[in-house]
Protein backbone atom coordinates (compact mmCIF):
# COMPACT_ATOMS: atom_id res chain seq x y z
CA UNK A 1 201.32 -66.11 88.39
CA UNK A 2 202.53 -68.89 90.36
CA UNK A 3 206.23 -69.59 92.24
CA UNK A 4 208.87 -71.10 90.56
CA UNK A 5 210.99 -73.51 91.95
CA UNK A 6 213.74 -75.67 90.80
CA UNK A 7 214.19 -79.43 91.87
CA UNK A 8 217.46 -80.65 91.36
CA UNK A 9 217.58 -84.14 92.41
CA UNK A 10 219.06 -87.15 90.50
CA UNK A 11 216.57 -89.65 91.91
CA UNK A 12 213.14 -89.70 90.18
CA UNK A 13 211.85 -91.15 93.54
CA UNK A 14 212.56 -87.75 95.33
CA UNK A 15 212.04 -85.14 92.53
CA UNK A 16 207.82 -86.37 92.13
CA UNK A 17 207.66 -86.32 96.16
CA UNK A 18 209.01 -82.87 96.10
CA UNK A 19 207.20 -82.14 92.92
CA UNK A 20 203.29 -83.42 94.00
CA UNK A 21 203.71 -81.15 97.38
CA UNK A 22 204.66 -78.19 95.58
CA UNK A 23 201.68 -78.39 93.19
CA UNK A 24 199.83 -79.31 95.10
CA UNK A 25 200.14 -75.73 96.94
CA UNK A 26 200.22 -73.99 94.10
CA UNK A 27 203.50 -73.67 92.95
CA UNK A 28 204.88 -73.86 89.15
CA UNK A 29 208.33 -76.69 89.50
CA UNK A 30 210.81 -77.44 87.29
CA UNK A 31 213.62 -80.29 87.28
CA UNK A 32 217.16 -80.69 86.97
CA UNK A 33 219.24 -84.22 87.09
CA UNK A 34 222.25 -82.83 88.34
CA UNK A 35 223.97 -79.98 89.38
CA UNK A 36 225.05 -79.17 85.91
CA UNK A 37 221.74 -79.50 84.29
CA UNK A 38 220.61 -77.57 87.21
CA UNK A 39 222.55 -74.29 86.86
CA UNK A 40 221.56 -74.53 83.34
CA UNK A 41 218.01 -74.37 83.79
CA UNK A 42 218.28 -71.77 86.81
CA UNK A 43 219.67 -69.37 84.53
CA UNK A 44 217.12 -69.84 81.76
CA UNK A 45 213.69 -69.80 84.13
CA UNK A 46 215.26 -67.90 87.09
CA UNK A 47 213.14 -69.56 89.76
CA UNK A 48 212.30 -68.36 92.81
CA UNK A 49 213.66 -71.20 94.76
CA UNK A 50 215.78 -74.08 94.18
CA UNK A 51 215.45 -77.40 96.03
CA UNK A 52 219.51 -78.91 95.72
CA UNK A 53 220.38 -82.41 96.04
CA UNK A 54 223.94 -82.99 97.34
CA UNK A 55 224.82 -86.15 96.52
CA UNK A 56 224.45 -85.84 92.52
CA UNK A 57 226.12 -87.35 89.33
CA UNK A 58 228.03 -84.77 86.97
CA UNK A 59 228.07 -82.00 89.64
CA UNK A 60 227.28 -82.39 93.41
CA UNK A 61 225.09 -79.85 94.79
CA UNK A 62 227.65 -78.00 96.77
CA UNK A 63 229.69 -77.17 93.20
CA UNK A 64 226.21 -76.43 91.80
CA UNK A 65 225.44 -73.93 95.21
CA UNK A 66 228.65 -72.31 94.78
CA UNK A 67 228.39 -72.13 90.78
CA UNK A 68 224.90 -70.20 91.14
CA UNK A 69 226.06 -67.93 93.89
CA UNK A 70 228.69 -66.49 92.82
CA UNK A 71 227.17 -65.49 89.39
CA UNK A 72 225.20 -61.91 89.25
CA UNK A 73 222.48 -63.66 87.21
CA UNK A 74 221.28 -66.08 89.59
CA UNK A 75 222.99 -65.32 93.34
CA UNK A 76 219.66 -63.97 94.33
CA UNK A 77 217.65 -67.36 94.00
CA UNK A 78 217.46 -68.70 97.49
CA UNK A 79 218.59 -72.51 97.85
CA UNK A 80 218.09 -75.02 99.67
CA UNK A 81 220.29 -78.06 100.62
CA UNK A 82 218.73 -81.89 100.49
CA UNK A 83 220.84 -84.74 101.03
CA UNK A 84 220.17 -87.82 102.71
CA UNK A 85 223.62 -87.95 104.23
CA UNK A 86 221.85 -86.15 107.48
CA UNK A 87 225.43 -86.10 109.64
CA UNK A 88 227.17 -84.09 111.61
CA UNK A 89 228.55 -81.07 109.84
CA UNK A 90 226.40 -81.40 106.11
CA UNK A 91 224.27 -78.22 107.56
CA UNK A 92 226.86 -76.28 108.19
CA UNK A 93 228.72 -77.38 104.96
CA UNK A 94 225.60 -76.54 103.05
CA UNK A 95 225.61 -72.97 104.28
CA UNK A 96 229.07 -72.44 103.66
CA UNK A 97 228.64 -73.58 100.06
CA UNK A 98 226.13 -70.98 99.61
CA UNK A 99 222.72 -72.38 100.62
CA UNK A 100 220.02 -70.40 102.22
CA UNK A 101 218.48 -73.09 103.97
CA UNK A 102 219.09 -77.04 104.14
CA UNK A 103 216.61 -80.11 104.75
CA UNK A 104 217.66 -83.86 105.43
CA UNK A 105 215.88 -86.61 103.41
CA UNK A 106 213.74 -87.95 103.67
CA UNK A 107 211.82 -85.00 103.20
CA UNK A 108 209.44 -83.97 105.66
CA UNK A 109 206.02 -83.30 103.76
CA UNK A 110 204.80 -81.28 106.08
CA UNK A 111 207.52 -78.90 106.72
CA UNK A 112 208.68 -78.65 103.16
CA UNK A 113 205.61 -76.52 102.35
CA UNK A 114 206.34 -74.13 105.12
CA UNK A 115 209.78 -74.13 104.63
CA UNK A 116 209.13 -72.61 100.95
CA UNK A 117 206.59 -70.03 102.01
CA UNK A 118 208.94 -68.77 104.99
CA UNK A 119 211.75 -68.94 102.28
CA UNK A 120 209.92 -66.50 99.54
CA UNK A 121 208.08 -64.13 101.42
CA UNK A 122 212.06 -63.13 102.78
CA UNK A 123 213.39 -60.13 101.34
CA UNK A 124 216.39 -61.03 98.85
């Protein structure tokens, strides 16, 4: 059975990049348009990763990190920050939110995929 992950990103753009690697090695995704949707469907599917935009209508990712976190039900699901906003201080901002891991846009298609596998084969 394949890895889930979670995409949360409000740009379509972004979320079939992130989407066509993943498949591509193997991995089951699902999407979120914001950081509301997003909790939503993390606690339905319980992925084993979630990809976070920052920068989102509704709910920015950081409320969304912090949401997920600090319920029993889903603060095991590793996450990891995107935001395009690559400056001084969003990486550690990120972490403090909650994140396990973080990744400026645009996305870098060749780390992404070994970002993920060094990501799940971590003990939770």
């Amino acid at each position: 059975m394949p890895q889930k992950i979670l995409i949360v990103e409000d740009n379509e753009n972004n979320r079939r990049l992130v989407r066509e690697v993943l498949v591509y090695y193997g991995y089951e995704t699902i999407e979120a348009g914001n950081g509301e949707e997003g909790i939503k469907i993390a606690k339905e599917h319980k992925p084993d990763l979630i990809f976070m935009d920052i920068q989102m209508p509704v709910m920015n990712g950081y409320e969304a990190i912090k949401s997920l976190k600090n319920d029993p039900d889903t603060k095991h699901i590793k996450i990891v920050a995107l935001t395009s906003f690559a400056m001084l201080g969003d990486r550690e901002k990120s972490l403090e939110a909650g994140a396990d891991d973080y990744m400026a846009k645009p996305i870098n298609t060749r780390e992404l995929p070994e970002k993920v596998k060094k990501l799940l084969s971590e003990d939770i």
